[in-house]
PDB file of N, CA and C in Angstrom:
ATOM      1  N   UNK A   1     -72.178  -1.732 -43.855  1.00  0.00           N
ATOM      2  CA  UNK A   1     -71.293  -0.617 -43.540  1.00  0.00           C
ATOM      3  C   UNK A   1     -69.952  -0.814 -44.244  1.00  0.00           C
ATOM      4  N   UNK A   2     -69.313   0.243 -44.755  1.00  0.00           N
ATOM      5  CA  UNK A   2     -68.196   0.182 -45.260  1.00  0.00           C
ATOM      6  C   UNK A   2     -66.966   0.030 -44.314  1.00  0.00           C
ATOM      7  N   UNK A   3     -66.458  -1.086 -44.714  1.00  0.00           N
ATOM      8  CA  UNK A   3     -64.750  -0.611 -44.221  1.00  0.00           C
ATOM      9  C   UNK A   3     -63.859   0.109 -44.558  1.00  0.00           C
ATOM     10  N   UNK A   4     -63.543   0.744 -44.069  1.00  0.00           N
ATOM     11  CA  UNK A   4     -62.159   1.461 -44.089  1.00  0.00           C
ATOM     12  C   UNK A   4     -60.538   1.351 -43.535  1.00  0.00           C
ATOM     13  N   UNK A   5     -59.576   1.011 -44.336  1.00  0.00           N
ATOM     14  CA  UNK A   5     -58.154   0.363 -43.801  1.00  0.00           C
ATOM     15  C   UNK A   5     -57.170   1.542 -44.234  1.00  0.00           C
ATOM     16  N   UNK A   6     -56.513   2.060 -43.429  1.00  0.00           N
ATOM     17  CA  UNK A   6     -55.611   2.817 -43.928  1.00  0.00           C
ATOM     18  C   UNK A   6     -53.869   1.507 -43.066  1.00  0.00           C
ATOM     19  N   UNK A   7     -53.340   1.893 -44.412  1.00  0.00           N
ATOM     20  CA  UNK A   7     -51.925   1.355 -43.894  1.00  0.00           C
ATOM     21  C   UNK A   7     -50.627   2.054 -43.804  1.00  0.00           C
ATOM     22  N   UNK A   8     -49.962   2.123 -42.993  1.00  0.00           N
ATOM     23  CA  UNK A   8     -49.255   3.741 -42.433  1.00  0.00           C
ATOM     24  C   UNK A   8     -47.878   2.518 -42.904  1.00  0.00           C
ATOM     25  N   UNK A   9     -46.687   3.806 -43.894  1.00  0.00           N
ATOM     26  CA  UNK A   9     -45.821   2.887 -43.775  1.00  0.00           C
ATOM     27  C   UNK A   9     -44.482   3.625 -43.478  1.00  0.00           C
ATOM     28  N   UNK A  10     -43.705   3.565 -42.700  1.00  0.00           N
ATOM     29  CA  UNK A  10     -42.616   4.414 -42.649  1.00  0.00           C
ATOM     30  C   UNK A  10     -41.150   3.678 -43.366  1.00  0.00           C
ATOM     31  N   UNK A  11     -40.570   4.544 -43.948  1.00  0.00           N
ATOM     32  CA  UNK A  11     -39.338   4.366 -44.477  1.00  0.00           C
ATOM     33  C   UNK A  11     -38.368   5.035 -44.003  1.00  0.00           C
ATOM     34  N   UNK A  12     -37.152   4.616 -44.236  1.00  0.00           N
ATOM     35  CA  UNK A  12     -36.108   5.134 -43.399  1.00  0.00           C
ATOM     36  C   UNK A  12     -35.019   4.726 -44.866  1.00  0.00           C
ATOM     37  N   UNK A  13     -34.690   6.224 -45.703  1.00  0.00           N
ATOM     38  CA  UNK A  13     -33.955   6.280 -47.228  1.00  0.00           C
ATOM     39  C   UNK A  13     -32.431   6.533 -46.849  1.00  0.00           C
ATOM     40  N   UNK A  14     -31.483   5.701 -46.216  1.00  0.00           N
ATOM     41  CA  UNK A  14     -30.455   6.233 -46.208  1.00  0.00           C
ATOM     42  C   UNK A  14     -29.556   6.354 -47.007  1.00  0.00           C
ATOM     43  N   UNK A  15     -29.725   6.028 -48.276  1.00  0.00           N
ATOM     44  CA  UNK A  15     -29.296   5.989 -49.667  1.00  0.00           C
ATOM     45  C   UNK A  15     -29.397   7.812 -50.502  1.00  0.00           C
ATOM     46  N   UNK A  16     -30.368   8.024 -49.495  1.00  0.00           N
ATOM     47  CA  UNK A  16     -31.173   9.540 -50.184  1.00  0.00           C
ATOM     48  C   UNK A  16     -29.886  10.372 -49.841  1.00  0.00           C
ATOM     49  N   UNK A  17     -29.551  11.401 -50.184  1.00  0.00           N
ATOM     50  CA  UNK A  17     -28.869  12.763 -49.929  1.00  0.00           C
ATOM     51  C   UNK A  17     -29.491  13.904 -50.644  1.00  0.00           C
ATOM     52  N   UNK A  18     -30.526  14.183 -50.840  1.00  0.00           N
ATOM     53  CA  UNK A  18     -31.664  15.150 -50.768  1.00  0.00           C
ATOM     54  C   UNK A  18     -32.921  14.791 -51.105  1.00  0.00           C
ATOM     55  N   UNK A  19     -33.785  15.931 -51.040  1.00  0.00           N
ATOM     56  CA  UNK A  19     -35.322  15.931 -51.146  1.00  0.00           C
ATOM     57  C   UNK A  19     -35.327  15.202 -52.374  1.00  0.00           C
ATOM     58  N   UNK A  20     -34.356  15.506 -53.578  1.00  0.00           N
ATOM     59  CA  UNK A  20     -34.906  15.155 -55.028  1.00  0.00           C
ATOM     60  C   UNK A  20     -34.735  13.440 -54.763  1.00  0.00           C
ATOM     61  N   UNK A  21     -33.708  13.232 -54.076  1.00  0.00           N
ATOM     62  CA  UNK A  21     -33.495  11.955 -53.695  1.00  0.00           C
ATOM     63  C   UNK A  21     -34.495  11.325 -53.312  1.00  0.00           C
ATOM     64  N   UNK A  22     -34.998  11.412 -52.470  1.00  0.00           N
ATOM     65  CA  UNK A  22     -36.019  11.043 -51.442  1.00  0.00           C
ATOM     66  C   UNK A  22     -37.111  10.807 -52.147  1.00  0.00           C
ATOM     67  N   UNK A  23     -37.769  12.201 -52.720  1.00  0.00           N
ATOM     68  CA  UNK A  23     -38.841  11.962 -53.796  1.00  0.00           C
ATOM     69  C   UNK A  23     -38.987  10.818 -54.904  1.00  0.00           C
ATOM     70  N   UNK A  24     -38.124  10.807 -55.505  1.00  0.00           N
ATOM     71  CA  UNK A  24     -37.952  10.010 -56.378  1.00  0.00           C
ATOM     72  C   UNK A  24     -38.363   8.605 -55.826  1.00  0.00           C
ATOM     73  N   UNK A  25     -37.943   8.200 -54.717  1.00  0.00           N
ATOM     74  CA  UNK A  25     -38.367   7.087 -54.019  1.00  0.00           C
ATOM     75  C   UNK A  25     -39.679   6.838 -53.802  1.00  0.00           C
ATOM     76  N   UNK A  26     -40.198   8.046 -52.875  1.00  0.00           N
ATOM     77  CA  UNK A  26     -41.448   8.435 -52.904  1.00  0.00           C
ATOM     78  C   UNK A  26     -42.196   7.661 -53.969  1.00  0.00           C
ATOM     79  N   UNK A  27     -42.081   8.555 -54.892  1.00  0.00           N
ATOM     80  CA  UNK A  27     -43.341   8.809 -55.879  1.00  0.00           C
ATOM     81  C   UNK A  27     -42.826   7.842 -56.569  1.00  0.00           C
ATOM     82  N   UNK A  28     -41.634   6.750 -56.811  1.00  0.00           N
ATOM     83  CA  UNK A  28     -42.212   5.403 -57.933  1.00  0.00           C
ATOM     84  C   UNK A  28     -42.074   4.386 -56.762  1.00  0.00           C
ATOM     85  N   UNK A  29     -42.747   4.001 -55.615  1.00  0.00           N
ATOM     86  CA  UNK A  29     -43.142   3.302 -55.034  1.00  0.00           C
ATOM     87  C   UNK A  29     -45.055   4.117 -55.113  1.00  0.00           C
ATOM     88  N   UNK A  30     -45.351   4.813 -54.451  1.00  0.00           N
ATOM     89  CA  UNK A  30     -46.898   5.258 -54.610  1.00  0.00           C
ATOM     90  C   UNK A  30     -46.807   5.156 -56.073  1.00  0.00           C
ATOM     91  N   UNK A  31     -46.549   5.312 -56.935  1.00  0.00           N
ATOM     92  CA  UNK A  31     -47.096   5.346 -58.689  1.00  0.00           C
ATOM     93  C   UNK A  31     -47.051   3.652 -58.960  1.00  0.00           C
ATOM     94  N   UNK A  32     -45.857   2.719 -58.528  1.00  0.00           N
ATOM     95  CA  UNK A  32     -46.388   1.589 -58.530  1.00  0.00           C
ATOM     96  C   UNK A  32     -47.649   0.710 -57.573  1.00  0.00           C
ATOM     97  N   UNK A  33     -47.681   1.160 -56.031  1.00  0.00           N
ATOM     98  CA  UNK A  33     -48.862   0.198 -55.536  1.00  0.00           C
ATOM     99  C   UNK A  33     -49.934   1.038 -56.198  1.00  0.00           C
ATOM    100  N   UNK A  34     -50.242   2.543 -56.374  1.00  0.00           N
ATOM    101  CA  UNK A  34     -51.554   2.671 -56.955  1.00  0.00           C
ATOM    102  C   UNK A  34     -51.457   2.262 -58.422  1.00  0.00           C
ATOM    103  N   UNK A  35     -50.899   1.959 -59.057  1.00  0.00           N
ATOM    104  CA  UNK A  35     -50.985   1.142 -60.366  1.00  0.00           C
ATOM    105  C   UNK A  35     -51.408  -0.438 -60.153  1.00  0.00           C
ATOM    106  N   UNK A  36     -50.955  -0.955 -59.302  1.00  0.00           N
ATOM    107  CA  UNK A  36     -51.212  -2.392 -58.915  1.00  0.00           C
ATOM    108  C   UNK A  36     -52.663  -3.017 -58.270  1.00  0.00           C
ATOM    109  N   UNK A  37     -52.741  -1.743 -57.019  1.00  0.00           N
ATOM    110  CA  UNK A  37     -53.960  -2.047 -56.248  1.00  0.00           C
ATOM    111  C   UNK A  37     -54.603  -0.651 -56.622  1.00  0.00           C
ATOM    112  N   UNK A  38     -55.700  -1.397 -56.091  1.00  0.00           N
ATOM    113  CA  UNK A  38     -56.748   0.141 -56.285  1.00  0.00           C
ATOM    114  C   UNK A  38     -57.193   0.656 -55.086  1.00  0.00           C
ATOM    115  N   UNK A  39     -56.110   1.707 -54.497  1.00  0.00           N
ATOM    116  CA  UNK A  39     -55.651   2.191 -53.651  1.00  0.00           C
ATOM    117  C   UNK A  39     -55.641   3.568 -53.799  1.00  0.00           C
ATOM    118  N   UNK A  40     -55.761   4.507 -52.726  1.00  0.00           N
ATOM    119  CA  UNK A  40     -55.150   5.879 -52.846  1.00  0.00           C
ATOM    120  C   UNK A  40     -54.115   5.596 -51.565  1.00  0.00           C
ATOM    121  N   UNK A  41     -52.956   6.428 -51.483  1.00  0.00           N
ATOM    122  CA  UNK A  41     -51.836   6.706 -51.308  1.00  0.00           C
ATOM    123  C   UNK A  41     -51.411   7.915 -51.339  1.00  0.00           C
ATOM    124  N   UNK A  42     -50.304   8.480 -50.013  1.00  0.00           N
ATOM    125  CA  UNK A  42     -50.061   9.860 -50.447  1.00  0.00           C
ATOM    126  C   UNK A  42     -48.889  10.176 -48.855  1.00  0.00           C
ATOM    127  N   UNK A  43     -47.603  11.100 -49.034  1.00  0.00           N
ATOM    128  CA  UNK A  43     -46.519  10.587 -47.830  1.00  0.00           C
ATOM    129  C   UNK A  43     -47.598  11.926 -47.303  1.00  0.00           C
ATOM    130  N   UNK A  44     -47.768  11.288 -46.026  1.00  0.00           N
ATOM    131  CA  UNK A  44     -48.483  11.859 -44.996  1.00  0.00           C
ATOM    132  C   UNK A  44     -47.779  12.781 -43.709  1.00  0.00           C
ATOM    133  N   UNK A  45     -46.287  12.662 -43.992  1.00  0.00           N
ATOM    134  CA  UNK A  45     -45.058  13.630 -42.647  1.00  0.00           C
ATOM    135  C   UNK A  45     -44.184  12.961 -43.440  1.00  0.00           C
ATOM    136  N   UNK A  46     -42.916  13.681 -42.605  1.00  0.00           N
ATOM    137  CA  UNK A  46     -41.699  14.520 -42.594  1.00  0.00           C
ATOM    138  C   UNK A  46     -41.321  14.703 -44.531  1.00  0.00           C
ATOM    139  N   UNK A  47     -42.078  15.663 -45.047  1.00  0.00           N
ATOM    140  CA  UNK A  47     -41.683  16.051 -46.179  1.00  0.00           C
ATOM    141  C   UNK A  47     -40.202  16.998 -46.394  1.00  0.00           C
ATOM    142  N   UNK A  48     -39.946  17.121 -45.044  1.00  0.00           N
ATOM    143  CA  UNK A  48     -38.983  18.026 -45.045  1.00  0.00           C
ATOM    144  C   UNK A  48     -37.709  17.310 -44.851  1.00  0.00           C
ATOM    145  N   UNK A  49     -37.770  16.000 -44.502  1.00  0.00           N
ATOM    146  CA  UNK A  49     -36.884  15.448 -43.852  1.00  0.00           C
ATOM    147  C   UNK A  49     -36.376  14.378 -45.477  1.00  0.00           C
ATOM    148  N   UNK A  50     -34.725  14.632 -45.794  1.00  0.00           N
ATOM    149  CA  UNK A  50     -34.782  13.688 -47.349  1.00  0.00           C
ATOM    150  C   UNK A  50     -34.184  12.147 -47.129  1.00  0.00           C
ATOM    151  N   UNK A  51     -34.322  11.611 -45.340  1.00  0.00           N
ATOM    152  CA  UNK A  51     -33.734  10.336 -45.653  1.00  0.00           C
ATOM    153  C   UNK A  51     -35.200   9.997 -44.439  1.00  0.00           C
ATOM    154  N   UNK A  52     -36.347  10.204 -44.767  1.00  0.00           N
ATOM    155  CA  UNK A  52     -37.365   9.544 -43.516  1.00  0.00           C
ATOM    156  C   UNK A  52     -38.589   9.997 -44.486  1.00  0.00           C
ATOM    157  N   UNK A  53     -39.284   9.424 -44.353  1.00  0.00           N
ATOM    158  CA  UNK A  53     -40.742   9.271 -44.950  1.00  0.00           C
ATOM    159  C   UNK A  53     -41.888   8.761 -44.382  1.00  0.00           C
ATOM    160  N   UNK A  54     -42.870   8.902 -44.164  1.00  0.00           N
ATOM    161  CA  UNK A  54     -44.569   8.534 -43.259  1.00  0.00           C
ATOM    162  C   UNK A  54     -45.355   8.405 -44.815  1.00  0.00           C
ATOM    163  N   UNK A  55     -45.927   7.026 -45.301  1.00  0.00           N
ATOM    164  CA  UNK A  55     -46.673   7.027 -46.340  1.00  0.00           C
ATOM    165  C   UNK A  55     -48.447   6.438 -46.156  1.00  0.00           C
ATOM    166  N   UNK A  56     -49.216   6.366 -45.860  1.00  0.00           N
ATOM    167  CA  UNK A  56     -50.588   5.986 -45.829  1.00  0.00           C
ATOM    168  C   UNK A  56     -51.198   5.654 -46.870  1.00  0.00           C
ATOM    169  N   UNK A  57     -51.812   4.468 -47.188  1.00  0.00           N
ATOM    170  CA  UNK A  57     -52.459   3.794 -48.036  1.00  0.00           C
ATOM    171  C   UNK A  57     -54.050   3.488 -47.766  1.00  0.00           C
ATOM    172  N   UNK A  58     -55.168   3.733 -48.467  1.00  0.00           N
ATOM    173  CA  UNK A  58     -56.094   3.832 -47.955  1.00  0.00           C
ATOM    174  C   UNK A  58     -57.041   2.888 -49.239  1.00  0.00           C
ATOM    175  N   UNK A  59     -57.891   2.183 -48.456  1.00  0.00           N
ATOM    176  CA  UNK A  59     -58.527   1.223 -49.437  1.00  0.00           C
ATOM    177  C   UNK A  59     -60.035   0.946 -48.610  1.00  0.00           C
ATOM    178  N   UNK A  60     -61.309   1.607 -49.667  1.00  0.00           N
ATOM    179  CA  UNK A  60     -62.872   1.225 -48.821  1.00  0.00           C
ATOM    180  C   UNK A  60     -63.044  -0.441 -49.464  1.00  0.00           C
ATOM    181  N   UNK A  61     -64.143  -0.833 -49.103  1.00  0.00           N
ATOM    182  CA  UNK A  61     -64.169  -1.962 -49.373  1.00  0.00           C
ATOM    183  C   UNK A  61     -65.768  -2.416 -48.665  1.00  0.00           C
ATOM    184  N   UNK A  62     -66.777  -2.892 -49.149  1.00  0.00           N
ATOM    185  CA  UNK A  62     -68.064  -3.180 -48.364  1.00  0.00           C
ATOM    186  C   UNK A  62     -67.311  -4.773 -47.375  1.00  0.00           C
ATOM    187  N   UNK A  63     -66.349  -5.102 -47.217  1.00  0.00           N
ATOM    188  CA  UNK A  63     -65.928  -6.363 -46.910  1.00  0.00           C
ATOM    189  C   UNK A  63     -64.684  -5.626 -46.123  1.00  0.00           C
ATOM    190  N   UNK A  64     -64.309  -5.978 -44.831  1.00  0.00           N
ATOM    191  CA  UNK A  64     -63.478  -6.119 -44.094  1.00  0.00           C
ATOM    192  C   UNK A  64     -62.644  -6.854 -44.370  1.00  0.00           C
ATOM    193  N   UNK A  65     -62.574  -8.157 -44.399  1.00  0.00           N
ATOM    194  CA  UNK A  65     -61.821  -9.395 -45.024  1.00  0.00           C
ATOM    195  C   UNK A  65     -60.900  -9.053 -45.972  1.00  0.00           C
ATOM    196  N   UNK A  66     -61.822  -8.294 -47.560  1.00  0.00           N
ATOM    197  CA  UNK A  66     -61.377  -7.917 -48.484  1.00  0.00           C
ATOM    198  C   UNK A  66     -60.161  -6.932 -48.429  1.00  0.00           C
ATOM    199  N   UNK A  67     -61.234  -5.867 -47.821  1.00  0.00           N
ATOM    200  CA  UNK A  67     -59.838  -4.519 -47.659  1.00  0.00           C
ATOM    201  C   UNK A  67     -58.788  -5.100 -47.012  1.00  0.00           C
ATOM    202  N   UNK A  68     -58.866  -5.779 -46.270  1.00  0.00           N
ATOM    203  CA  UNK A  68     -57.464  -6.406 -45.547  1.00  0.00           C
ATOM    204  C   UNK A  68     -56.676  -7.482 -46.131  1.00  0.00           C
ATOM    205  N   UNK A  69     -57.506  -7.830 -47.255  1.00  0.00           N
ATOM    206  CA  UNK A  69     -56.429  -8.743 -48.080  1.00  0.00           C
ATOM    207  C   UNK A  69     -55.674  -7.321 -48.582  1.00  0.00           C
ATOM    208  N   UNK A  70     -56.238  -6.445 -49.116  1.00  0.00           N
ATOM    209  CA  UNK A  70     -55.694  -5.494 -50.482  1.00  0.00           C
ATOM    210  C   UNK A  70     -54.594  -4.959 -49.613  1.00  0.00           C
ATOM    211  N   UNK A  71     -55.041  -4.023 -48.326  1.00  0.00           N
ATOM    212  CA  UNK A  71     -53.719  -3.817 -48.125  1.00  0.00           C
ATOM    213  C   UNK A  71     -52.700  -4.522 -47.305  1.00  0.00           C
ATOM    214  N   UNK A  72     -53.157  -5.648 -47.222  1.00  0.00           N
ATOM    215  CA  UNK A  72     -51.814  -6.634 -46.973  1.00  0.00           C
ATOM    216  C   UNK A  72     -51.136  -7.074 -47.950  1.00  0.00           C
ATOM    217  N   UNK A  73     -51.402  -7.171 -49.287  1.00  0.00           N
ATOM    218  CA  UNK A  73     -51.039  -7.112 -50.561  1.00  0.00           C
ATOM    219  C   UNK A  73     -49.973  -6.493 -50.948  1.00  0.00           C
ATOM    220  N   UNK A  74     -50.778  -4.746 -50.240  1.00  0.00           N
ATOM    221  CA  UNK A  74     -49.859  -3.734 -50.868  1.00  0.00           C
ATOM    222  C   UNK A  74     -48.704  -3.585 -49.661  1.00  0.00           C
ATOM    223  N   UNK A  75     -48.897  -4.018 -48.193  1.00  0.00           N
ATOM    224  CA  UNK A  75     -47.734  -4.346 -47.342  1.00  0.00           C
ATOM    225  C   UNK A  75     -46.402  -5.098 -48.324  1.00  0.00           C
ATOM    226  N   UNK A  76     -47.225  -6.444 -48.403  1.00  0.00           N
ATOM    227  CA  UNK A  76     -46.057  -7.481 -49.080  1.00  0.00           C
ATOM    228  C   UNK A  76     -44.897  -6.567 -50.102  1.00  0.00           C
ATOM    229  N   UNK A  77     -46.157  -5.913 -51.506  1.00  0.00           N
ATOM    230  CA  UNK A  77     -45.383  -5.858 -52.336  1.00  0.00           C
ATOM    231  C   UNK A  77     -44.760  -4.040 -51.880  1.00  0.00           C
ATOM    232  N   UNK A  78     -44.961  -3.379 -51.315  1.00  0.00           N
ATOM    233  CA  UNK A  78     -43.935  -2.525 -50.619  1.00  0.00           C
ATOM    234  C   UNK A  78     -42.210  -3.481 -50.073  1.00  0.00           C
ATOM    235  N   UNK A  79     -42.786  -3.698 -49.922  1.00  0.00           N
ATOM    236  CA  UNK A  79     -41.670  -4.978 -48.912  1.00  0.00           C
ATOM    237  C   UNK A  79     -40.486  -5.295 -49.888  1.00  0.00           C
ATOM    238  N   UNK A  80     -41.411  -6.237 -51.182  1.00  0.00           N
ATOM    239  CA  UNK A  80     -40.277  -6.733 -52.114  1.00  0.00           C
ATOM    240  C   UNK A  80     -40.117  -5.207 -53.308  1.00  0.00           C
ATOM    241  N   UNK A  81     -40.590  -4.561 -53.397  1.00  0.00           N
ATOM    242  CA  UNK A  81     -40.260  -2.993 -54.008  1.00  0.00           C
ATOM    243  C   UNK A  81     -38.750  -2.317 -53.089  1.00  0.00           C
ATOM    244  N   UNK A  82     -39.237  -1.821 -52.200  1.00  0.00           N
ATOM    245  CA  UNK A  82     -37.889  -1.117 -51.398  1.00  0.00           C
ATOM    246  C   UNK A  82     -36.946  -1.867 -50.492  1.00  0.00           C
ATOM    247  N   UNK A  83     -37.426  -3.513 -50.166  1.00  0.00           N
ATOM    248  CA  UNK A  83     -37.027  -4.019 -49.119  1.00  0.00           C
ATOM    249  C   UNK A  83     -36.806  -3.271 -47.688  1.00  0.00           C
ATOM    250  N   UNK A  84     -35.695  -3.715 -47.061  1.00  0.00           N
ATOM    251  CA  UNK A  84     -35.242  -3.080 -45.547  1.00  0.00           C
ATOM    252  C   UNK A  84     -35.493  -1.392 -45.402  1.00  0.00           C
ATOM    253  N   UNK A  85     -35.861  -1.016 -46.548  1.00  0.00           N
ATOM    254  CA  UNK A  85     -35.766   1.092 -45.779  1.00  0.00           C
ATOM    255  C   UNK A  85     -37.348   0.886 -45.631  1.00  0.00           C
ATOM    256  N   UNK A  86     -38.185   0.166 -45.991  1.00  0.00           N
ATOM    257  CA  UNK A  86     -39.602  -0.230 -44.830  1.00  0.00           C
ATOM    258  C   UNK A  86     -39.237  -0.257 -43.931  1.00  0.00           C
ATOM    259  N   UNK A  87     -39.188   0.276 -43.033  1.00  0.00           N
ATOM    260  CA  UNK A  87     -38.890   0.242 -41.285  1.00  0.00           C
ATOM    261  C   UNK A  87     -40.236  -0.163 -40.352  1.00  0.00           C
ATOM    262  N   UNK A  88     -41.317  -0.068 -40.751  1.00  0.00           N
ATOM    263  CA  UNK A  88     -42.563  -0.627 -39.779  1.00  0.00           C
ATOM    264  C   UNK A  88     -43.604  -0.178 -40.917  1.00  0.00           C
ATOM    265  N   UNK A  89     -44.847  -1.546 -40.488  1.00  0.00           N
ATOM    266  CA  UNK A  89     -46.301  -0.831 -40.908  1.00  0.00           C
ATOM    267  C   UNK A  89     -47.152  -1.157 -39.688  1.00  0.00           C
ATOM    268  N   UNK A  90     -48.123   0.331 -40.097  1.00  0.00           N
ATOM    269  CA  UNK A  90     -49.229  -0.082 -39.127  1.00  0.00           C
ATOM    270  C   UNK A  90     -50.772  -0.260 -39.667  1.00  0.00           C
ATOM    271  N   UNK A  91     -51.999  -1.527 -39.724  1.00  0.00           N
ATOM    272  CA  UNK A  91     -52.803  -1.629 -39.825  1.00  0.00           C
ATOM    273  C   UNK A  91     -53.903  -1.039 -39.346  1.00  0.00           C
ATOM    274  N   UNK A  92     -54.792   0.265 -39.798  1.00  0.00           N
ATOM    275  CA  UNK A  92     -55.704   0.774 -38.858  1.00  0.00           C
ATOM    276  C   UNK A  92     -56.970   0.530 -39.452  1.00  0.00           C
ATOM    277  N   UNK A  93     -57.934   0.347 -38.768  1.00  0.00           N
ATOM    278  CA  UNK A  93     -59.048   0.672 -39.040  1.00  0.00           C
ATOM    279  C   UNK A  93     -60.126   2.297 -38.616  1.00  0.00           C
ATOM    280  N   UNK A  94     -60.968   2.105 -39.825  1.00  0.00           N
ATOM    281  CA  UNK A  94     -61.540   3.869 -39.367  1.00  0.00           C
ATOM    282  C   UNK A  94     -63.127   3.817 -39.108  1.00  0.00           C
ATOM    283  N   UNK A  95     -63.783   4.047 -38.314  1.00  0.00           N
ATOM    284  CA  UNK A  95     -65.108   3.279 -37.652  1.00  0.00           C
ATOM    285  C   UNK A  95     -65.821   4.267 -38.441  1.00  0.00           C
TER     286      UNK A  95
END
């Protein structure tokens, strides 16, 4: 059976002062982990909002173990990419 890991990551951009702001953040953090890992990615809420972001990372994998190295991987290197405006991740699994 396949695993499935999605990794939920919220940011908190207080640097941003608009959407173009915000985006920009966005999209060269997702353009770097899906360049790195082989991942899909995509901000999942508050598109409306230009200093808060909801991002989900999603990785199959016939190995549990595996997928959970990858996106703990892509946790880490989120981490050293934006540092502190990571505000929480959450690890899910999808049955």
């Amino acid at each position: 059976m396949a695993a499935i890991g999605v990794l939920t990551m919220e940011l908190r951009i207080e640097t941003s002062h608009s959407l173009k702001d915000k985006r920009h953040v966005v999209k060269s953090l997702k353009d770097k982990l899906r360049q790195r890992h082989n991942i899909s990615i995509a901000e999942i809420d508050y598109q409306d909002q230009w200093q808060h972001a909801l991002m989900a990372a999603v990785t199959v994998s016939s190995s549990r173990q595996f997928a959970e190295q990858v996106l703990r991987a892509v946790e880490q290197e989120a981490y050293e990419l934006v540092g502190e405006i990571l505000t929480s991740t959450t690890l899910e699994w999808v049955d």
